[in-house]
PDB file of N, CA and C in Angstrom:
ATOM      1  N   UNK A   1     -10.746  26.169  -6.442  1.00  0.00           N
ATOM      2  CA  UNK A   1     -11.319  25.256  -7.404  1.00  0.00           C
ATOM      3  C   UNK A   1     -11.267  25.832  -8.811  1.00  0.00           C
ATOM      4  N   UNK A   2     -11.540  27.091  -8.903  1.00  0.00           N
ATOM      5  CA  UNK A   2     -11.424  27.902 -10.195  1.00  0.00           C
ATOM      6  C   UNK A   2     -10.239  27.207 -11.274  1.00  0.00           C
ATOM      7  N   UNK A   3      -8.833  27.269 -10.371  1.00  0.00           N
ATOM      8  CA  UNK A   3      -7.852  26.819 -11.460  1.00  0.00           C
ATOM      9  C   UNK A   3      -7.707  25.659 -11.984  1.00  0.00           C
ATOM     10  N   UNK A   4      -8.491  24.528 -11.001  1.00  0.00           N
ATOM     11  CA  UNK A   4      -8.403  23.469 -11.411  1.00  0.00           C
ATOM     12  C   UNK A   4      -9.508  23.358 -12.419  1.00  0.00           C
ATOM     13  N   UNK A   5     -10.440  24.170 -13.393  1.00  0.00           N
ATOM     14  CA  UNK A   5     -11.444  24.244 -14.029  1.00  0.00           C
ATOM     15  C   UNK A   5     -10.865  24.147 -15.516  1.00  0.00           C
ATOM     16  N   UNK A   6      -9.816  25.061 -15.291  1.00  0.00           N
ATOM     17  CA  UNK A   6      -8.775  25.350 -16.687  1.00  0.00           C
ATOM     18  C   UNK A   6      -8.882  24.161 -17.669  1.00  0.00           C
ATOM     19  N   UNK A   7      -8.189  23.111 -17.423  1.00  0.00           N
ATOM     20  CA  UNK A   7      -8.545  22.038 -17.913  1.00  0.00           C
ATOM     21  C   UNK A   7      -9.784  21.300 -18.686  1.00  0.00           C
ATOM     22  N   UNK A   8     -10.894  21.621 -17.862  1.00  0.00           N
ATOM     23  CA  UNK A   8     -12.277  21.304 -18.352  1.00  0.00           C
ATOM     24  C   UNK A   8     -12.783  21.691 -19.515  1.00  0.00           C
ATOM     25  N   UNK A   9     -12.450  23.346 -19.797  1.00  0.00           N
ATOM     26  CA  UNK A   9     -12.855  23.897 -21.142  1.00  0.00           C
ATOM     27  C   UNK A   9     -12.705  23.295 -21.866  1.00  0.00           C
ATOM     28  N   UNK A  10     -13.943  23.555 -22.611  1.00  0.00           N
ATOM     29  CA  UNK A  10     -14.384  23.141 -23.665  1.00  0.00           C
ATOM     30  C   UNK A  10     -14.172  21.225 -24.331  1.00  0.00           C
ATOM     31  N   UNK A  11     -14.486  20.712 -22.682  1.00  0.00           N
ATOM     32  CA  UNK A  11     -15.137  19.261 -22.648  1.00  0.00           C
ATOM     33  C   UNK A  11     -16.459  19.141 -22.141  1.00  0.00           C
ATOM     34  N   UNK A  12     -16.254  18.176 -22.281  1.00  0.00           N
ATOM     35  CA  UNK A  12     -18.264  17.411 -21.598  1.00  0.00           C
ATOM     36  C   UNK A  12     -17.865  17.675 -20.220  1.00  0.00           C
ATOM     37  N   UNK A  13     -18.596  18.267 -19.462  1.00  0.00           N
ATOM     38  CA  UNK A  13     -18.463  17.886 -17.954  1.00  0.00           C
ATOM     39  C   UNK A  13     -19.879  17.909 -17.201  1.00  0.00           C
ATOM     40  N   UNK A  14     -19.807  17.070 -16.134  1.00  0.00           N
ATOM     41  CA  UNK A  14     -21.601  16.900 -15.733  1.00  0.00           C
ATOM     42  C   UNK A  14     -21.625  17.998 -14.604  1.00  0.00           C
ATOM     43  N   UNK A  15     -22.635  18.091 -14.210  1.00  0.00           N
ATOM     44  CA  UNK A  15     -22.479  19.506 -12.982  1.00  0.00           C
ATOM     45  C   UNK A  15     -23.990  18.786 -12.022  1.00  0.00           C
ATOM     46  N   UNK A  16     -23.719  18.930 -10.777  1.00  0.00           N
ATOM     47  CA  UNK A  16     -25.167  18.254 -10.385  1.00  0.00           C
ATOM     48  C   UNK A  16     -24.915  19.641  -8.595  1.00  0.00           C
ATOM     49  N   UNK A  17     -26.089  20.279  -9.081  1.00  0.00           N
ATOM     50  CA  UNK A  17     -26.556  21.145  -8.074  1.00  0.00           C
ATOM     51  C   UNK A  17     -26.644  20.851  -6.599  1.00  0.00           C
ATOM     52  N   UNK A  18     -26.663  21.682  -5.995  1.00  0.00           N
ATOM     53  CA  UNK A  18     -27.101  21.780  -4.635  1.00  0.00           C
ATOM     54  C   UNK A  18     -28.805  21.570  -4.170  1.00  0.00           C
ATOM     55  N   UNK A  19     -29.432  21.591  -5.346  1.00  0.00           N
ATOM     56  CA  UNK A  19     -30.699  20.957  -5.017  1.00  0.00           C
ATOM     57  C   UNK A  19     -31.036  19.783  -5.993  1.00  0.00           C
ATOM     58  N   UNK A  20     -29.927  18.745  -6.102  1.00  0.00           N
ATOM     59  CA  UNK A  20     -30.316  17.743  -6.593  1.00  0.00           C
ATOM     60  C   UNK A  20     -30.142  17.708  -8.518  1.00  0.00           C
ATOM     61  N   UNK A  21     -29.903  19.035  -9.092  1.00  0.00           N
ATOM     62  CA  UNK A  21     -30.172  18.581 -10.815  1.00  0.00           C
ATOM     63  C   UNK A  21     -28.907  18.210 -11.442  1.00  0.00           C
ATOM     64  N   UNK A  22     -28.701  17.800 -11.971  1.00  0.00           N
ATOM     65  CA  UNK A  22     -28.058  17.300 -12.841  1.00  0.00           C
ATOM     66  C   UNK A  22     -27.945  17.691 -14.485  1.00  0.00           C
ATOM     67  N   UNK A  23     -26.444  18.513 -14.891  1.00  0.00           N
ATOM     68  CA  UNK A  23     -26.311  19.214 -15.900  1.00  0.00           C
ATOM     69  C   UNK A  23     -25.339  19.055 -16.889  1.00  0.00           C
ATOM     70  N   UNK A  24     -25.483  18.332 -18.388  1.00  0.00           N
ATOM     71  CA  UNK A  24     -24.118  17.985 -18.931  1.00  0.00           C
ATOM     72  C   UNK A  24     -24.384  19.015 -19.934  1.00  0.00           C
ATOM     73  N   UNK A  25     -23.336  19.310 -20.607  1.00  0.00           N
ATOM     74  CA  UNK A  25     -23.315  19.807 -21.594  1.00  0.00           C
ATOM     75  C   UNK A  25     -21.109  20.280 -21.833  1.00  0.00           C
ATOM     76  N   UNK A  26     -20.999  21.108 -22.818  1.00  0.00           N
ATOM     77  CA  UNK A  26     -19.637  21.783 -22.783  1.00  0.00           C
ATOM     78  C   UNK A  26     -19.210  22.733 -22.207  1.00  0.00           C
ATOM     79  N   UNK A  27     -18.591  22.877 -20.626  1.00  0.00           N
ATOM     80  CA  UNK A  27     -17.884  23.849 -20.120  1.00  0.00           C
ATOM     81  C   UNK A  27     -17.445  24.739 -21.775  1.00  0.00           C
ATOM     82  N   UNK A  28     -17.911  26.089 -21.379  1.00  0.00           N
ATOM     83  CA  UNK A  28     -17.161  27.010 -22.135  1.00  0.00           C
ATOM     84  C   UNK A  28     -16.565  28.023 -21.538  1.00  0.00           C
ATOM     85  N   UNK A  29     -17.028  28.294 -20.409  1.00  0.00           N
ATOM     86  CA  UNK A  29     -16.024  28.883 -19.125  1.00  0.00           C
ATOM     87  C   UNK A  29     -16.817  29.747 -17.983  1.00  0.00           C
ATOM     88  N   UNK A  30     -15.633  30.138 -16.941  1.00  0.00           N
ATOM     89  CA  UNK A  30     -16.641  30.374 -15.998  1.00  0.00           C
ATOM     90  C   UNK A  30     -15.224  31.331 -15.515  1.00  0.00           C
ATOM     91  N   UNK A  31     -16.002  31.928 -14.152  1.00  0.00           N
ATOM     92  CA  UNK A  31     -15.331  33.062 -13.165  1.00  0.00           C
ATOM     93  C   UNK A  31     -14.752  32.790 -12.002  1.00  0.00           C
ATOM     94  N   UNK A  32     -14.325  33.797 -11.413  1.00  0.00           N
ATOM     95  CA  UNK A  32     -13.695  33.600 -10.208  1.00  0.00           C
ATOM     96  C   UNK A  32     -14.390  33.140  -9.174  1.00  0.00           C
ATOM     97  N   UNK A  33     -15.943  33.265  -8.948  1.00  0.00           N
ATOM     98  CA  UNK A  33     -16.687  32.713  -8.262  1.00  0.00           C
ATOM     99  C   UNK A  33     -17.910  31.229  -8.759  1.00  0.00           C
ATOM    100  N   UNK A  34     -16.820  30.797  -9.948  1.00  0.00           N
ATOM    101  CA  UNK A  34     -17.487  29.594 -10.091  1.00  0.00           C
ATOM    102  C   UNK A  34     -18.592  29.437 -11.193  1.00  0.00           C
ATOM    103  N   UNK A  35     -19.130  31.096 -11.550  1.00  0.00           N
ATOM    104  CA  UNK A  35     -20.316  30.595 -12.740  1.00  0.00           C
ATOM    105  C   UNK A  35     -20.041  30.372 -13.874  1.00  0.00           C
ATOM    106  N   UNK A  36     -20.924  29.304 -14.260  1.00  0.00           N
ATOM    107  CA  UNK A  36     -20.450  28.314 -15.195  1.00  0.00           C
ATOM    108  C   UNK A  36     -21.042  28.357 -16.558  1.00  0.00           C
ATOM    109  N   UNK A  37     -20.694  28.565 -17.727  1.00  0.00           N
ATOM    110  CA  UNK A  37     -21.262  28.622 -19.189  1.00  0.00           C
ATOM    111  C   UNK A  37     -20.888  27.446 -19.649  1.00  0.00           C
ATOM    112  N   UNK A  38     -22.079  26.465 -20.053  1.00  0.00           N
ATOM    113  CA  UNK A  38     -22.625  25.326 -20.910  1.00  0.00           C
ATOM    114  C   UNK A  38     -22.842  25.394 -21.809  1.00  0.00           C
ATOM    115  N   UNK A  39     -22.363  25.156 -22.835  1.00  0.00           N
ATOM    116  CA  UNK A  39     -23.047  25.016 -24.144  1.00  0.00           C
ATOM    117  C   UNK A  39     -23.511  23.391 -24.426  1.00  0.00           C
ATOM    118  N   UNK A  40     -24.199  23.113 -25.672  1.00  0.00           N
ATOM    119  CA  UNK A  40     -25.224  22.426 -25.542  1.00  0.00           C
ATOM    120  C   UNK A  40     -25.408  21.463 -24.717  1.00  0.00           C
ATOM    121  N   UNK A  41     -26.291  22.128 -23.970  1.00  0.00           N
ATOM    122  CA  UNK A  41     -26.418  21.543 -22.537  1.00  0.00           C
ATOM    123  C   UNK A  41     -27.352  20.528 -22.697  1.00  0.00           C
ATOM    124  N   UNK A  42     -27.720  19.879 -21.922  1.00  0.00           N
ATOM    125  CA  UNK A  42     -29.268  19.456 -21.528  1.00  0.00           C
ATOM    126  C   UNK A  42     -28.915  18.975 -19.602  1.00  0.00           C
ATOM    127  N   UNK A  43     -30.622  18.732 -19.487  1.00  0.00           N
ATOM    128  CA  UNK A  43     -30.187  18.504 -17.569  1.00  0.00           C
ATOM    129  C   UNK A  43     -31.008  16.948 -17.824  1.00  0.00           C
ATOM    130  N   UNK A  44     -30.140  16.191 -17.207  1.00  0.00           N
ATOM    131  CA  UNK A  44     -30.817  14.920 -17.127  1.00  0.00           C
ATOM    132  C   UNK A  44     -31.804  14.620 -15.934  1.00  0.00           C
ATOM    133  N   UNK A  45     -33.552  13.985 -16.057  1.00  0.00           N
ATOM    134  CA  UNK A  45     -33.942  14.454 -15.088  1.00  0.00           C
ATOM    135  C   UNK A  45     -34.624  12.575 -14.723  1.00  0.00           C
ATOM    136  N   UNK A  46     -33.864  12.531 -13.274  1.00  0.00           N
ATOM    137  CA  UNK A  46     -33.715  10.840 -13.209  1.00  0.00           C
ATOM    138  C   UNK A  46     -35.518  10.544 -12.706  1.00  0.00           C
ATOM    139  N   UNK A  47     -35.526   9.542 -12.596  1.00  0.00           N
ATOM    140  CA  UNK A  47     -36.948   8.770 -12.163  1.00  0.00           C
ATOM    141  C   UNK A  47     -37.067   7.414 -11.926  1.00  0.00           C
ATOM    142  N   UNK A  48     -37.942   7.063 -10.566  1.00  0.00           N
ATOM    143  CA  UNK A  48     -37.757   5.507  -9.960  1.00  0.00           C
ATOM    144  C   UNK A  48     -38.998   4.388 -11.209  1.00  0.00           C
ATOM    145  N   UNK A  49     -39.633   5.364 -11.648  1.00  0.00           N
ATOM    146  CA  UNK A  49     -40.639   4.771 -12.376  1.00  0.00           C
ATOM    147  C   UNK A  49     -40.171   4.639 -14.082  1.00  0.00           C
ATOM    148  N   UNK A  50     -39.255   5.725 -14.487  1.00  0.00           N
ATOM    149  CA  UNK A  50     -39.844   5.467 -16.118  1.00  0.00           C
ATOM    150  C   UNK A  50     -38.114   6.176 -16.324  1.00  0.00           C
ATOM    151  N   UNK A  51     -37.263   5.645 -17.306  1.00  0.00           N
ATOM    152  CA  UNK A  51     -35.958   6.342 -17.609  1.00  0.00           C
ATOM    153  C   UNK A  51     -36.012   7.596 -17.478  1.00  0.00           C
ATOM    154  N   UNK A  52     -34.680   7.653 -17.918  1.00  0.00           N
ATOM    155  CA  UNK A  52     -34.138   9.235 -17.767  1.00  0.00           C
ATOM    156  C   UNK A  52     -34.853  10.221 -18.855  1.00  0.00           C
ATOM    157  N   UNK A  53     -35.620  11.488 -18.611  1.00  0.00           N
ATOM    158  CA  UNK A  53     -35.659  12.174 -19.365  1.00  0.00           C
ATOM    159  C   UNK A  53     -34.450  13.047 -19.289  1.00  0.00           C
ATOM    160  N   UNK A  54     -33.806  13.575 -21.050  1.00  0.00           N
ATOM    161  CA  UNK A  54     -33.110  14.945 -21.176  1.00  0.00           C
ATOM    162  C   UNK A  54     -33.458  15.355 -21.305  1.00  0.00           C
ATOM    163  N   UNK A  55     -33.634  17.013 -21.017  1.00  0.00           N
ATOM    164  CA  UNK A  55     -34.233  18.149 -21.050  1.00  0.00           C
ATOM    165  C   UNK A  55     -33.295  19.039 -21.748  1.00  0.00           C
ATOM    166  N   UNK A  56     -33.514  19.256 -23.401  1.00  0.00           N
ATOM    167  CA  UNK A  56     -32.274  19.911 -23.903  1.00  0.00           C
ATOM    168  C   UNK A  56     -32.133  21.378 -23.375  1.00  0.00           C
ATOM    169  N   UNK A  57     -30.993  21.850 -23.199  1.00  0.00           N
ATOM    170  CA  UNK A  57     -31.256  23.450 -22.691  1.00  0.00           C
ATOM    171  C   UNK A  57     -30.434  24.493 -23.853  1.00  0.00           C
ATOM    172  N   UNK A  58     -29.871  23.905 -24.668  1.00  0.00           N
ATOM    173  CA  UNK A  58     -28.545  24.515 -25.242  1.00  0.00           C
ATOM    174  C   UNK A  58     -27.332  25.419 -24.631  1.00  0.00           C
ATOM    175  N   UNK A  59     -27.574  26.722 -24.676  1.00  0.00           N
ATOM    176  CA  UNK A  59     -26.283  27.446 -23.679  1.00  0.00           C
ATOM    177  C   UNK A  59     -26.786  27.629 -22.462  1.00  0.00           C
ATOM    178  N   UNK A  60     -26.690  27.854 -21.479  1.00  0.00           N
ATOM    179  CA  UNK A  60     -27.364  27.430 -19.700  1.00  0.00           C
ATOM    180  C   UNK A  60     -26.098  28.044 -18.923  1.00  0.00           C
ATOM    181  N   UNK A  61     -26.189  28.979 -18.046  1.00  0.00           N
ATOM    182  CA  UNK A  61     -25.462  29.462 -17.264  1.00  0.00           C
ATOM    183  C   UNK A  61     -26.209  29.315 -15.948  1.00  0.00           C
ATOM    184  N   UNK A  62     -25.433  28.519 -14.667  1.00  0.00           N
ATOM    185  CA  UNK A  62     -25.520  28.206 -13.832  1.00  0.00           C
ATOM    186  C   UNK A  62     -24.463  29.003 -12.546  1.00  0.00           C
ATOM    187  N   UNK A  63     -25.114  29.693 -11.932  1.00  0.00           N
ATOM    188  CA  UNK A  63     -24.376  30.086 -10.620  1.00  0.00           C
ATOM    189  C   UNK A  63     -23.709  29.218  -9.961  1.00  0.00           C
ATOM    190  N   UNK A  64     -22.110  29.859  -9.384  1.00  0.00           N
ATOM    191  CA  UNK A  64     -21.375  29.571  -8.357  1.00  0.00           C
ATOM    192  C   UNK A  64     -21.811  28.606  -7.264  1.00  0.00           C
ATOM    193  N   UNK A  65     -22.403  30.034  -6.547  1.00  0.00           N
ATOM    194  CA  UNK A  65     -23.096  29.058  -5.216  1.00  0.00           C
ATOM    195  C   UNK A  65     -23.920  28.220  -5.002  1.00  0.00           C
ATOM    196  N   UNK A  66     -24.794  27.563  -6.708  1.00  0.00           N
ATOM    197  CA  UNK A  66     -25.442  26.505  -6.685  1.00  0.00           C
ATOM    198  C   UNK A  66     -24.914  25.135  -6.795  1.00  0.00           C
ATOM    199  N   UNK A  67     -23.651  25.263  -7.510  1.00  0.00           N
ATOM    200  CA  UNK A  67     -22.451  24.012  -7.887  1.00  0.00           C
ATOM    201  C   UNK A  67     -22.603  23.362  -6.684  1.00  0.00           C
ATOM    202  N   UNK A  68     -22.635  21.618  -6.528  1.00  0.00           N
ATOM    203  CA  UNK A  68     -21.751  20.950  -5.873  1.00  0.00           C
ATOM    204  C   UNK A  68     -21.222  19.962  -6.184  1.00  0.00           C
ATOM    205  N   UNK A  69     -20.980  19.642  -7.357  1.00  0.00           N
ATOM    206  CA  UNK A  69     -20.127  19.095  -7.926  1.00  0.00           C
ATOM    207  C   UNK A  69     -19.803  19.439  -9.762  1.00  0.00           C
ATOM    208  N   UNK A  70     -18.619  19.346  -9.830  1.00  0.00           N
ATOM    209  CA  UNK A  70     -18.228  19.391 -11.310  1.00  0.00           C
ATOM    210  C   UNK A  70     -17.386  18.222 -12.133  1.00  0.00           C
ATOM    211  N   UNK A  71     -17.683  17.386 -12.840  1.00  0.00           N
ATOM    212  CA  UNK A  71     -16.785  16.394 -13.420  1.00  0.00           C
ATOM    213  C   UNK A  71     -16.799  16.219 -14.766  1.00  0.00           C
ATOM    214  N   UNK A  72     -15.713  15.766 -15.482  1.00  0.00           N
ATOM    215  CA  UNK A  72     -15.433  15.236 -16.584  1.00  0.00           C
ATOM    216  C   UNK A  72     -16.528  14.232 -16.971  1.00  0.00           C
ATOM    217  N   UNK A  73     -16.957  13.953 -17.789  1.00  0.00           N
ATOM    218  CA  UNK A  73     -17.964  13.209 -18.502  1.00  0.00           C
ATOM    219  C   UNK A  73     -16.828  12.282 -19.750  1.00  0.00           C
ATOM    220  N   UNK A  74     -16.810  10.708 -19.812  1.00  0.00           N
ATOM    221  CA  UNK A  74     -16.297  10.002 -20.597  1.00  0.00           C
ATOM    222  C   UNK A  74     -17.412   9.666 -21.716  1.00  0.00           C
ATOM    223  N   UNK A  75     -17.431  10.595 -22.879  1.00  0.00           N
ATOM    224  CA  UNK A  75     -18.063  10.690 -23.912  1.00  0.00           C
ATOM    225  C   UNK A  75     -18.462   9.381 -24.298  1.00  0.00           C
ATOM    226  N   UNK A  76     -17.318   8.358 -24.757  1.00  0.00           N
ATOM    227  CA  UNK A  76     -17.464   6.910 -25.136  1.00  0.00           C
ATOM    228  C   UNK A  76     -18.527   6.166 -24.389  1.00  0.00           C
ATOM    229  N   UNK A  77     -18.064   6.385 -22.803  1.00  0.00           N
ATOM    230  CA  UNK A  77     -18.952   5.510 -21.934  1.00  0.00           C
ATOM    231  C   UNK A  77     -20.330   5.954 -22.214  1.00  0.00           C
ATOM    232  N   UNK A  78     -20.601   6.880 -21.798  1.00  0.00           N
ATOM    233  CA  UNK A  78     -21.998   7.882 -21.628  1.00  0.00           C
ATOM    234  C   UNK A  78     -22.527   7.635 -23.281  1.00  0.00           C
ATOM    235  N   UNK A  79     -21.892   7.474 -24.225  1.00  0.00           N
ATOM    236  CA  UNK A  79     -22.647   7.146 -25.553  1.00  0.00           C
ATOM    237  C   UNK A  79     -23.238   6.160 -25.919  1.00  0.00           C
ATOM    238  N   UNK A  80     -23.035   5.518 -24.935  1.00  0.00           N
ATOM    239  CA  UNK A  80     -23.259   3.575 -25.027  1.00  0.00           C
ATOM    240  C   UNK A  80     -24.520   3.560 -23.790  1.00  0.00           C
ATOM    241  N   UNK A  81     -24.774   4.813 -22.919  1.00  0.00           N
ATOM    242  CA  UNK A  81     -25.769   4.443 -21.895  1.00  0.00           C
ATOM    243  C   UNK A  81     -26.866   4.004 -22.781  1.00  0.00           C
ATOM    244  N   UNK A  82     -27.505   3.309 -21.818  1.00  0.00           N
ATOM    245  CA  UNK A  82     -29.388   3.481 -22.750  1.00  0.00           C
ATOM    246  C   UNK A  82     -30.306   4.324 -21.427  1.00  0.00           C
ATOM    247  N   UNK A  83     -30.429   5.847 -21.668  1.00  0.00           N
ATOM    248  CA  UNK A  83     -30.938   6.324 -20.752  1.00  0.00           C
ATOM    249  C   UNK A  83     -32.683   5.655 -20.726  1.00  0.00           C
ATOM    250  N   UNK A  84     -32.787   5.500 -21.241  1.00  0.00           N
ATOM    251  CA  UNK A  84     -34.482   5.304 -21.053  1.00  0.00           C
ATOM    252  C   UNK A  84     -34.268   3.469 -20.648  1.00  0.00           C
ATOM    253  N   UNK A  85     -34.083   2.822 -20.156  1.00  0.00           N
ATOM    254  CA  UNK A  85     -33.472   2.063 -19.504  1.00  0.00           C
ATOM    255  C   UNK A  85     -33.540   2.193 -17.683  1.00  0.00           C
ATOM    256  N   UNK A  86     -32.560   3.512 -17.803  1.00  0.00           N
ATOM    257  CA  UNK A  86     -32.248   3.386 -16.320  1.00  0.00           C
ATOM    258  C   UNK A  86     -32.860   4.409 -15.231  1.00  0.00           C
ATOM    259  N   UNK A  87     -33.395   3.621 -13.960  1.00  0.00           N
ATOM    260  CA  UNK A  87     -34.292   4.208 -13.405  1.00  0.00           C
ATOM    261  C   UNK A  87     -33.544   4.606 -11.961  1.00  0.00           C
ATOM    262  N   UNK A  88     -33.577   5.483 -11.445  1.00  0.00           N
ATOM    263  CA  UNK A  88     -33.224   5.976 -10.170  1.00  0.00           C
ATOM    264  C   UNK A  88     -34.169   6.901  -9.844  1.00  0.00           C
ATOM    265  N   UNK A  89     -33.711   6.891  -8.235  1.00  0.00           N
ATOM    266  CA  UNK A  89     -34.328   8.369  -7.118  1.00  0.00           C
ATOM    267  C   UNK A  89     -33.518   9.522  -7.293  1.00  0.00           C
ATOM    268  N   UNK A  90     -34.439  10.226  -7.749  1.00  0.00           N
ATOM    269  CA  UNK A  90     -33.580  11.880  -8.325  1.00  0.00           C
ATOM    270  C   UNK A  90     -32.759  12.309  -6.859  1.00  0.00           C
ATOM    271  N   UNK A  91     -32.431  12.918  -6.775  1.00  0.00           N
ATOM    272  CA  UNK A  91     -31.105  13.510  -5.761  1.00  0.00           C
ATOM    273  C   UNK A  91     -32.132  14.251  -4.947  1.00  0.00           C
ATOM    274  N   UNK A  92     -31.784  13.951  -3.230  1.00  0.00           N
ATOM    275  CA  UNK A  92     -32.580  15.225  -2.912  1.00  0.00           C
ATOM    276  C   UNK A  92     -31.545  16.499  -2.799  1.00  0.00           C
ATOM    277  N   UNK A  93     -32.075  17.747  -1.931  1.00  0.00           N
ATOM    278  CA  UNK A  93     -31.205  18.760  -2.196  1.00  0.00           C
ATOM    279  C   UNK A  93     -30.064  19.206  -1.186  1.00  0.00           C
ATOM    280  N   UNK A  94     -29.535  19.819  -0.969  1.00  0.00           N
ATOM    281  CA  UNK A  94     -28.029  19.646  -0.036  1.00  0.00           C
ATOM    282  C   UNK A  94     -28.692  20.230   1.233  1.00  0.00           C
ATOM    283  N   UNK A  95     -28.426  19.904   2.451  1.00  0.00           N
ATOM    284  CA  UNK A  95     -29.251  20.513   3.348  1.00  0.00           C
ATOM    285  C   UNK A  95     -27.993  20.837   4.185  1.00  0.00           C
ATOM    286  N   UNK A  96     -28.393  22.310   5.098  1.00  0.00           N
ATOM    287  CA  UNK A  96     -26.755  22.288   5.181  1.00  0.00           C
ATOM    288  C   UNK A  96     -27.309  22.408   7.013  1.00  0.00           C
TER     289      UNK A  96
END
């Protein structure tokens, strides 16, 4: 997975944990085992009752073995959300 990361630097990409969080900010790079440097980050933190809070974090380094997923983020789209708007059930956590 590492090489296919190459690409990502230094875009938006979202990252959502193995226990459910959810993390955008700018890949600025990461290692052979996956840990990941964010710059201005924030973690979006969902809710069935009241929109999305962001939680700004700025630079945020996240371990390997917590990743389970990594994606591209479409800036345009995501600029047009209205997070406080949209309500969901936060993620539960990966159970293995």
């Amino acid at each position: 997975m590492a090489a296919g990361l190459d690409a990502f630097v230094n875009h938006t990409v979202s990252i959502i944990t193995s226990d459910g969080r959810n993390f955008i900010g700018t890949l600025k790079g990461f290692d052979q085992t996956i840990n990941i440097i964010l710059d201005e980050s924030h973690e979006r933190v969902y809710s069935s009752t009241t929109g999305v809070e962001q939680v700004i974090l700025g630079l945020h380094i996240i371990r390997g073995d917590n990743i389970a997923i990594i994606g591209l983020v479409d800036e345009e789209l995501d600029n047009r959300l209205n997070l406080s708007s949209i309500k969901a059930e936060p993620l539960n956590s990966v159970v293995h």
